[in-house]
PDB file of N, CA and C in Angstrom:
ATOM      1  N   UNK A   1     161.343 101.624 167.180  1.00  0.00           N
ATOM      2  CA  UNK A   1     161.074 101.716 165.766  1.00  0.00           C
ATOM      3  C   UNK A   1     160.739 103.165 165.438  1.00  0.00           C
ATOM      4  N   UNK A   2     160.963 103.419 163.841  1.00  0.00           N
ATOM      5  CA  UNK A   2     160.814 105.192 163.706  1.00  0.00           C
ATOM      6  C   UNK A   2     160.495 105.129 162.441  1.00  0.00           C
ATOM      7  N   UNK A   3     159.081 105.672 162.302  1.00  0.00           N
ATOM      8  CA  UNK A   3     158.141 105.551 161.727  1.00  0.00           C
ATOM      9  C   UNK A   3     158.095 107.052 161.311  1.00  0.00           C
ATOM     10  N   UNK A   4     158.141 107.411 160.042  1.00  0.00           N
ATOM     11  CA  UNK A   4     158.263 108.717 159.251  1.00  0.00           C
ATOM     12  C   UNK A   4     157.288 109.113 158.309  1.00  0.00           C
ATOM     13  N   UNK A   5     156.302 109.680 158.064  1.00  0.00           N
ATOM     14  CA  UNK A   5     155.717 110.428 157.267  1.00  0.00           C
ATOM     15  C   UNK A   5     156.250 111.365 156.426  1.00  0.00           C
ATOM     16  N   UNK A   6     155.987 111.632 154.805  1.00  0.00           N
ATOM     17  CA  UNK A   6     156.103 112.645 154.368  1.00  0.00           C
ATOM     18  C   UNK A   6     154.683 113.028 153.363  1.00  0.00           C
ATOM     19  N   UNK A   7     154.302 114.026 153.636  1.00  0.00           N
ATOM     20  CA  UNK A   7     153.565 114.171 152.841  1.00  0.00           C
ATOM     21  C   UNK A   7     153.579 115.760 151.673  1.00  0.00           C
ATOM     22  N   UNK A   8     153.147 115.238 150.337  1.00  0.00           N
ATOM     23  CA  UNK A   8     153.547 116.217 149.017  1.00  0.00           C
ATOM     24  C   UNK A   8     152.399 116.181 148.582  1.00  0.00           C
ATOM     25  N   UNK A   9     152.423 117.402 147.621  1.00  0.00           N
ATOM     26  CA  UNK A   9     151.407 118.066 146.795  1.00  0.00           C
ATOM     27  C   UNK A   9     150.100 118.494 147.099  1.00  0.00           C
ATOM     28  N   UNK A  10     148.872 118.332 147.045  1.00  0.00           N
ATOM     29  CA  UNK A  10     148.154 119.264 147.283  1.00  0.00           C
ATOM     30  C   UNK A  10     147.851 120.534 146.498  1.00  0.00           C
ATOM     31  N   UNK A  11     146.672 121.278 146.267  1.00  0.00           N
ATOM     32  CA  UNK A  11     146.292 122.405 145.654  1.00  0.00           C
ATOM     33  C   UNK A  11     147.445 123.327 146.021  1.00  0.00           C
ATOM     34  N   UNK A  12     147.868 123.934 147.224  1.00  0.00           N
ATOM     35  CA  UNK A  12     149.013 124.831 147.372  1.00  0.00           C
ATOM     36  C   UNK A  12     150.488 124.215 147.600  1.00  0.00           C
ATOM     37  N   UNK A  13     150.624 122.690 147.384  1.00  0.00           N
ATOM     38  CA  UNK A  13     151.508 122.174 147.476  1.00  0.00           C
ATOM     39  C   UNK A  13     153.095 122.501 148.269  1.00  0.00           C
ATOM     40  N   UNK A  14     152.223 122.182 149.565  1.00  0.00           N
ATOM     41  CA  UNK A  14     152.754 122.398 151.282  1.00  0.00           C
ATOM     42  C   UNK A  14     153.336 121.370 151.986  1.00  0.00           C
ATOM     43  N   UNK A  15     154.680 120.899 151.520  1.00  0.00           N
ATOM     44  CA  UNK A  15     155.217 119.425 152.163  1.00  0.00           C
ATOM     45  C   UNK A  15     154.955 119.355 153.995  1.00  0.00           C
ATOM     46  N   UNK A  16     154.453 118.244 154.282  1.00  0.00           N
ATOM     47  CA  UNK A  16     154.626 118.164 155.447  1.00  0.00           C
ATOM     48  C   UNK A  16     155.726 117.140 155.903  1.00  0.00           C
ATOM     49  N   UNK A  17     155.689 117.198 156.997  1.00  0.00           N
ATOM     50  CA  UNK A  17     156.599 115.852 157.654  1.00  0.00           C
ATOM     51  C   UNK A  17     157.077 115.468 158.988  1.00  0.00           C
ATOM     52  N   UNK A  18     156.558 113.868 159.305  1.00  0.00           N
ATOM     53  CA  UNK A  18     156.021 113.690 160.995  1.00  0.00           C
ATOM     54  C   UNK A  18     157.044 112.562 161.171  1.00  0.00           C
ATOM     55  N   UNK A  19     157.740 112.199 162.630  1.00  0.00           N
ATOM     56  CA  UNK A  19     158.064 111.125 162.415  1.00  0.00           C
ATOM     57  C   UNK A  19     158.255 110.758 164.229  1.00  0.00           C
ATOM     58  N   UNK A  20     157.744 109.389 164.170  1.00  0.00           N
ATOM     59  CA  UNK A  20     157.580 109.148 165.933  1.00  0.00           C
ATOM     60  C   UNK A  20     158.044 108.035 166.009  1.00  0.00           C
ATOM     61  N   UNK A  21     158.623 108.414 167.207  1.00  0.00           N
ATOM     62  CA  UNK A  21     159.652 107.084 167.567  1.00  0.00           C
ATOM     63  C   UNK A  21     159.033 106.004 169.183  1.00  0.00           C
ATOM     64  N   UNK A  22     158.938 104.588 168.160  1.00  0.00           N
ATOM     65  CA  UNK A  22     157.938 104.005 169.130  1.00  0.00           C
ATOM     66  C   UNK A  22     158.483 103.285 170.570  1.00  0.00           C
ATOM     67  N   UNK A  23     159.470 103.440 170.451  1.00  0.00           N
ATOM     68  CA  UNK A  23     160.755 102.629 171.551  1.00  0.00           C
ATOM     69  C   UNK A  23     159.996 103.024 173.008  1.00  0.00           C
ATOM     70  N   UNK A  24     160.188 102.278 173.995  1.00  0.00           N
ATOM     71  CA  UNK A  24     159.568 103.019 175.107  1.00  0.00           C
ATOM     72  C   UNK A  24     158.045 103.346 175.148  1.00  0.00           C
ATOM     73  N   UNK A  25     157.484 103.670 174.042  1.00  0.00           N
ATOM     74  CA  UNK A  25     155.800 103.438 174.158  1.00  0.00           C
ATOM     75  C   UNK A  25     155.205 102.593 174.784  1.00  0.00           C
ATOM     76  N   UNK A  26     154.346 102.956 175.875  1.00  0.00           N
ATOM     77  CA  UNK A  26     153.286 101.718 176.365  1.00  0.00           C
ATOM     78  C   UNK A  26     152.526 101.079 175.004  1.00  0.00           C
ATOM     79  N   UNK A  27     151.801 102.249 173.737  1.00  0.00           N
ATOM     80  CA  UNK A  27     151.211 101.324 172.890  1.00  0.00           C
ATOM     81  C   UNK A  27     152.377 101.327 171.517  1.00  0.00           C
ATOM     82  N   UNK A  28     153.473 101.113 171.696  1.00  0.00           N
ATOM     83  CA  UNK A  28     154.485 100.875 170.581  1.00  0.00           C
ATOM     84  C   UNK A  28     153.920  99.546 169.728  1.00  0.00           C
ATOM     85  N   UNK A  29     153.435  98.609 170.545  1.00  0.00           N
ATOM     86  CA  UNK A  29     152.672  97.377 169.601  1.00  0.00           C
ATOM     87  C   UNK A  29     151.602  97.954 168.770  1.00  0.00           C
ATOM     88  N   UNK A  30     150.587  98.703 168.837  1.00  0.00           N
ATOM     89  CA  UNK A  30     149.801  98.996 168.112  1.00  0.00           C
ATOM     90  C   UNK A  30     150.495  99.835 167.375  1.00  0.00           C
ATOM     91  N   UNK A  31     151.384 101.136 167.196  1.00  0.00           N
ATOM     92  CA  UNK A  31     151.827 101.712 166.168  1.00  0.00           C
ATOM     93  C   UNK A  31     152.397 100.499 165.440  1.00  0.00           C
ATOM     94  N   UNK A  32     153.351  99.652 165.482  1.00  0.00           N
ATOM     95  CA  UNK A  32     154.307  98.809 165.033  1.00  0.00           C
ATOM     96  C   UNK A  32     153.351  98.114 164.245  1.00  0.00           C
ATOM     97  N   UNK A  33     152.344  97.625 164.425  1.00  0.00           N
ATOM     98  CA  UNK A  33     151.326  96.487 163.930  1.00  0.00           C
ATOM     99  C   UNK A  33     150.767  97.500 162.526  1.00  0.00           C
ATOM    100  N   UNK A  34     150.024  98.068 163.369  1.00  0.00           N
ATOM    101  CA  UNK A  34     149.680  99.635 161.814  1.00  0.00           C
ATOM    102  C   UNK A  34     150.377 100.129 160.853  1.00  0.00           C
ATOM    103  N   UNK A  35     151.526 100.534 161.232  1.00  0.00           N
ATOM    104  CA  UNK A  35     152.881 100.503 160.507  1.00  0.00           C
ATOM    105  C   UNK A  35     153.229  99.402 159.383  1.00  0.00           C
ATOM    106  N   UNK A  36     153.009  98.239 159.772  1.00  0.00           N
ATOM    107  CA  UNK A  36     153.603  96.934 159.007  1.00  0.00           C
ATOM    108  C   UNK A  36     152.510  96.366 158.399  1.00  0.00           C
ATOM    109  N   UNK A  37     151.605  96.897 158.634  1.00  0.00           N
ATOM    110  CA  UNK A  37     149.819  96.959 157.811  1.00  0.00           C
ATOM    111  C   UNK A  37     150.178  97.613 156.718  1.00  0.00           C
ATOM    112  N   UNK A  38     150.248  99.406 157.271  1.00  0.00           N
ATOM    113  CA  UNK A  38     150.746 100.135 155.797  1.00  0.00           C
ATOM    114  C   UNK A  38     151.744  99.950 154.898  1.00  0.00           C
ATOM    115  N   UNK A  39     153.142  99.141 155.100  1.00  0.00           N
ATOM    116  CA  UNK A  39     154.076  99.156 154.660  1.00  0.00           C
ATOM    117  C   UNK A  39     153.772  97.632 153.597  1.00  0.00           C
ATOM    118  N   UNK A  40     152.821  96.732 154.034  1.00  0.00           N
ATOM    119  CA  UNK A  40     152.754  95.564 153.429  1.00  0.00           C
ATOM    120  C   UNK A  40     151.852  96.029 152.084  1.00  0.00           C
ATOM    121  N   UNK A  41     150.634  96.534 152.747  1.00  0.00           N
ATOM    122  CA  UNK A  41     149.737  97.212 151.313  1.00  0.00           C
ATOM    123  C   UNK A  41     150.277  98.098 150.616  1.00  0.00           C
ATOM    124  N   UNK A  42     151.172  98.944 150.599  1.00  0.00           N
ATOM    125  CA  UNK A  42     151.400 100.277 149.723  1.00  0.00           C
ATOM    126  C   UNK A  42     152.624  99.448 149.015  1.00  0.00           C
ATOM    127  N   UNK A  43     153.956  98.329 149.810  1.00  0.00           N
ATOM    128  CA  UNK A  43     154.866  98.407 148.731  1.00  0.00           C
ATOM    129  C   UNK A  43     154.435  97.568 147.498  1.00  0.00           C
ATOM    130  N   UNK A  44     155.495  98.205 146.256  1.00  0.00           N
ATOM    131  CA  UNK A  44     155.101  97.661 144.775  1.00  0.00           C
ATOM    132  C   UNK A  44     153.703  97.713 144.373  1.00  0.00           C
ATOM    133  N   UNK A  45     152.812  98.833 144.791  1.00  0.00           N
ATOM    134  CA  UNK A  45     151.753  99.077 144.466  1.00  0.00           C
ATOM    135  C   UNK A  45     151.401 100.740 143.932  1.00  0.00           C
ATOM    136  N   UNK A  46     150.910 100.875 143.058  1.00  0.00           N
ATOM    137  CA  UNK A  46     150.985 101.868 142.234  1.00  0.00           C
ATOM    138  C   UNK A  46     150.348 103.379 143.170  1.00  0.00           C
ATOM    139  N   UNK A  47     151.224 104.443 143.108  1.00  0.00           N
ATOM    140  CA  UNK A  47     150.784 105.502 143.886  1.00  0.00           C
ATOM    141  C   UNK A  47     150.451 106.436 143.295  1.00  0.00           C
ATOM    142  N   UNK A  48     149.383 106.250 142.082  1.00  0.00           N
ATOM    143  CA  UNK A  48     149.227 107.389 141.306  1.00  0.00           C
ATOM    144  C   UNK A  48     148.081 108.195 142.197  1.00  0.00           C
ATOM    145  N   UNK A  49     147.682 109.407 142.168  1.00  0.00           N
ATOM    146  CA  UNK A  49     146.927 109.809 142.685  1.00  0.00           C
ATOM    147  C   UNK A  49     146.211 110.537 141.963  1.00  0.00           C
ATOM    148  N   UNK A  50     145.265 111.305 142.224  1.00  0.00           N
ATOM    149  CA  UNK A  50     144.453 112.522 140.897  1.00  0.00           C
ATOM    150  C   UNK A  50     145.139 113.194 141.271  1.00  0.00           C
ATOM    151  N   UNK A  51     144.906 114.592 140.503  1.00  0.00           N
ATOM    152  CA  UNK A  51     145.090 116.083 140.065  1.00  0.00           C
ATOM    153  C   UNK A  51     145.813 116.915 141.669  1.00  0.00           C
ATOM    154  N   UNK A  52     146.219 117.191 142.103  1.00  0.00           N
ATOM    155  CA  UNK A  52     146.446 118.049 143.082  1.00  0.00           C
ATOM    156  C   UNK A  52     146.080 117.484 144.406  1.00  0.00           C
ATOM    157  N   UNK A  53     146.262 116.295 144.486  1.00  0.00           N
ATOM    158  CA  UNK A  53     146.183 115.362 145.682  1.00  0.00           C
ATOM    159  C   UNK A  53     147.542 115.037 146.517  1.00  0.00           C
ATOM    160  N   UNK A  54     146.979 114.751 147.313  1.00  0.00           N
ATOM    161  CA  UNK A  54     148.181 114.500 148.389  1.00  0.00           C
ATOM    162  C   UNK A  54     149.011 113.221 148.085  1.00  0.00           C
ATOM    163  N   UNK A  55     149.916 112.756 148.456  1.00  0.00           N
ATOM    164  CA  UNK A  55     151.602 112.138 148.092  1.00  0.00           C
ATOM    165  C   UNK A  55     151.783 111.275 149.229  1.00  0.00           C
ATOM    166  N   UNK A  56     152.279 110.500 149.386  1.00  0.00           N
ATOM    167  CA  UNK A  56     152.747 109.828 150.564  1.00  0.00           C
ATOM    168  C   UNK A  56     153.646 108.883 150.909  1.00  0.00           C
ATOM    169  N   UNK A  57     154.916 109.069 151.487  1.00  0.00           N
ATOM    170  CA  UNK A  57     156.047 108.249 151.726  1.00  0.00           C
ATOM    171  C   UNK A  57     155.801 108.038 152.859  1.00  0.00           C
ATOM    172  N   UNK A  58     155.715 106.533 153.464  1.00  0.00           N
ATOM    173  CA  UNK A  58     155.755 106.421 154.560  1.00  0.00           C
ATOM    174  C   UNK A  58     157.120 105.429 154.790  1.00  0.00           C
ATOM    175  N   UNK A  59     157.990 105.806 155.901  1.00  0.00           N
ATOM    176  CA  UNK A  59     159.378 105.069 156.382  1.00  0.00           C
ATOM    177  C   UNK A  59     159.321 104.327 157.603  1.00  0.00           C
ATOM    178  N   UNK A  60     159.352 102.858 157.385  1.00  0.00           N
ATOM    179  CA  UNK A  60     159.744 102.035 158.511  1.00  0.00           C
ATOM    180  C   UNK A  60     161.469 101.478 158.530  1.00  0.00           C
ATOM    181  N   UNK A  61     161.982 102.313 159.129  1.00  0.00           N
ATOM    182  CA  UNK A  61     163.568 101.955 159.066  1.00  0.00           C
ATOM    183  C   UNK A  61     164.217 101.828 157.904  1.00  0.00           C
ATOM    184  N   UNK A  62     164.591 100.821 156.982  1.00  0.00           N
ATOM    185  CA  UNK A  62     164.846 100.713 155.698  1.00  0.00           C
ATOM    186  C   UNK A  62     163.575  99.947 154.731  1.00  0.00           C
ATOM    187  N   UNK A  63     162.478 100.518 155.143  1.00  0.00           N
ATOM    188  CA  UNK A  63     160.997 100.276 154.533  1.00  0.00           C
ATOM    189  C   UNK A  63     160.781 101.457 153.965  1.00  0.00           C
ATOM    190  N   UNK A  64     160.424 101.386 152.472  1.00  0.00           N
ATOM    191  CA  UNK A  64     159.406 102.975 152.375  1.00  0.00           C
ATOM    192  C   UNK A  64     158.259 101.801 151.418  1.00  0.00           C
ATOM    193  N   UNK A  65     157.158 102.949 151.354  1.00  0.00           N
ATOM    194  CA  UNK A  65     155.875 102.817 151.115  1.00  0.00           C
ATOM    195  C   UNK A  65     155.832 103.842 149.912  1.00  0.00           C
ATOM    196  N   UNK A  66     155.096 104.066 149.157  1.00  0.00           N
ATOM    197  CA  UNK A  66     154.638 105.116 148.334  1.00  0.00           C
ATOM    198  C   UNK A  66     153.268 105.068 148.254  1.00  0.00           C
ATOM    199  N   UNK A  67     152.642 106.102 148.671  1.00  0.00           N
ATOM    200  CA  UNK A  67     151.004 105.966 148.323  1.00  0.00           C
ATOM    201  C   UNK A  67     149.741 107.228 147.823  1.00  0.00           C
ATOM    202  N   UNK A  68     149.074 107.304 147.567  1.00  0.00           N
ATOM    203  CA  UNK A  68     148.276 108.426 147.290  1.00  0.00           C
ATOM    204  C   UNK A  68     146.690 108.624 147.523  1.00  0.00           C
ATOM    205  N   UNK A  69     146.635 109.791 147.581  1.00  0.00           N
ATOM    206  CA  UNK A  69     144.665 110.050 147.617  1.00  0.00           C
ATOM    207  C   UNK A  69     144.381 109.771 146.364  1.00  0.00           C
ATOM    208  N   UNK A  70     142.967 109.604 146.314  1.00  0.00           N
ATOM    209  CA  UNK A  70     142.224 108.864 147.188  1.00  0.00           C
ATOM    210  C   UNK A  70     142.803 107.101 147.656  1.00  0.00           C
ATOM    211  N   UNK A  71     143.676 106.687 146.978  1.00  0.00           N
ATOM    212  CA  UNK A  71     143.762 105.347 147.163  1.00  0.00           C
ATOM    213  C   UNK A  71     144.649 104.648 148.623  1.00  0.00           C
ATOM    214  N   UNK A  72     144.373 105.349 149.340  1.00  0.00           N
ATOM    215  CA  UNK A  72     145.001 105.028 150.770  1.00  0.00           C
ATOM    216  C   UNK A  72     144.217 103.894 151.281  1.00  0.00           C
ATOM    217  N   UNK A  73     144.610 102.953 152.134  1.00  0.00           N
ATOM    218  CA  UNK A  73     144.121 101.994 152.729  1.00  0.00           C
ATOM    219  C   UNK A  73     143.874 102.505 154.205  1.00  0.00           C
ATOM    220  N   UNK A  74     142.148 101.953 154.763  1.00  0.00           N
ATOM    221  CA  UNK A  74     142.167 102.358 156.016  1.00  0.00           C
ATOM    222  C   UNK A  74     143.379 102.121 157.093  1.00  0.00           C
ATOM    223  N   UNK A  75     143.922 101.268 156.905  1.00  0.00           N
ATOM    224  CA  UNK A  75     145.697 101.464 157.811  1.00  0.00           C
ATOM    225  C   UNK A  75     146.428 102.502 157.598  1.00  0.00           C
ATOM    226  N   UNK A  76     146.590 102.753 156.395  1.00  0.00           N
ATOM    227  CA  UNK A  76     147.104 103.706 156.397  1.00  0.00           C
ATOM    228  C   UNK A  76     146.461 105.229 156.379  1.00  0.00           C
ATOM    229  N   UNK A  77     146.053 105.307 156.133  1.00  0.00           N
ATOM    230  CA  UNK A  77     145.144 106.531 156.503  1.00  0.00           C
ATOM    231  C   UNK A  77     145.293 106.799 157.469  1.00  0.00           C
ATOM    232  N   UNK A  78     145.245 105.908 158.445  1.00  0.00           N
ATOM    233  CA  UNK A  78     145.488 106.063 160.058  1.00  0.00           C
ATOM    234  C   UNK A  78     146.389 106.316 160.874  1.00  0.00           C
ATOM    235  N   UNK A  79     147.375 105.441 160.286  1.00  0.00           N
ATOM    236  CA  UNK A  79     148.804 106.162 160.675  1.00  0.00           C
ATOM    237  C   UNK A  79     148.981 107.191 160.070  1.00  0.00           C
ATOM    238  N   UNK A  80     148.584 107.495 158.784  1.00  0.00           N
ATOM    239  CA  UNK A  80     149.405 109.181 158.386  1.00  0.00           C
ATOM    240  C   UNK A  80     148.775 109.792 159.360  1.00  0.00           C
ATOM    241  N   UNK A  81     147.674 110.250 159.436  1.00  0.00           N
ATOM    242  CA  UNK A  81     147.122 111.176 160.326  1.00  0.00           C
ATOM    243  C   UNK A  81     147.667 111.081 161.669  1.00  0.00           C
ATOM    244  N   UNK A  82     148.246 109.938 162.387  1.00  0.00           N
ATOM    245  CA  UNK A  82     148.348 110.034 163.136  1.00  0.00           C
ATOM    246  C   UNK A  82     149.861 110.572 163.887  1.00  0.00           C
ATOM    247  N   UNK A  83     150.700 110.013 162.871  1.00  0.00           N
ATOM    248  CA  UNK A  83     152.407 110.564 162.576  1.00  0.00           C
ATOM    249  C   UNK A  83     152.449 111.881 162.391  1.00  0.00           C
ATOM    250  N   UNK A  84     151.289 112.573 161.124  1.00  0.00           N
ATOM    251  CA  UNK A  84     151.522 113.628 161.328  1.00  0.00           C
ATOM    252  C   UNK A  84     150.814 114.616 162.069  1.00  0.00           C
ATOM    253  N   UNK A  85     150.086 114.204 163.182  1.00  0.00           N
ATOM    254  CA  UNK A  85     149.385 114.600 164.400  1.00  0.00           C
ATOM    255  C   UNK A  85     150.792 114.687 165.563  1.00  0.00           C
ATOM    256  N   UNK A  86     151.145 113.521 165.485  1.00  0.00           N
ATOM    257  CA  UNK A  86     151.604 113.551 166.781  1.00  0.00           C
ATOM    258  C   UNK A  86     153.146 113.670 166.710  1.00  0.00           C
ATOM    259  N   UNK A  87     153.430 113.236 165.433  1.00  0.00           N
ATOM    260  CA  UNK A  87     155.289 113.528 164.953  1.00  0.00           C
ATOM    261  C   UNK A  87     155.591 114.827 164.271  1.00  0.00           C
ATOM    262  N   UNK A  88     154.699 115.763 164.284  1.00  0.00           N
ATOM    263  CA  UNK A  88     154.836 117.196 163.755  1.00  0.00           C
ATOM    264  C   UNK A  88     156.040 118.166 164.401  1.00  0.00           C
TER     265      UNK A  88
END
């Protein structure tokens, strides 16, 4: 599975973008599970964010997510940071 981050806007508005591929992972179940956490809460749910806040597309294969600060869900929160930790 390939799990994609993008992240937009921000005060200097600096796109980032992570994406890790879980195939072969010893913990591919726990990304996969987190993943389908974030993808269930964010779709058809409104991604407005405040003023100069961060953006967030997250991609599970033909899944996207849309989400924003502050209104991230602790799942997701977790995977972004962590996609774009480790899928940089």
């Amino acid at each position: 599975m390939r799990i994609q981050v993008s992240r937009t806007g921000g005060f200097a508005g600096i796109a980032r973008h992570g994406e890790v591929e879980t195939s072969g992972r010893p913990d591919a179940a726990e990304w996969e599970a987190l993943a389908e956490a974030a993808l269930t809460v964010g779709r058809g749910s409104s991604h407005q964010g405040v003023p100069d806040g961060f953006r967030y597309r997250i991609t599970v294969g033909d899944r996207t997510a849309d989400c924003a600060d502050p209104r991230l869900t602790e799942d997701q929160r977790t995977l972004i940071s962590r996609v774009l930790k480790e899928g940089a």
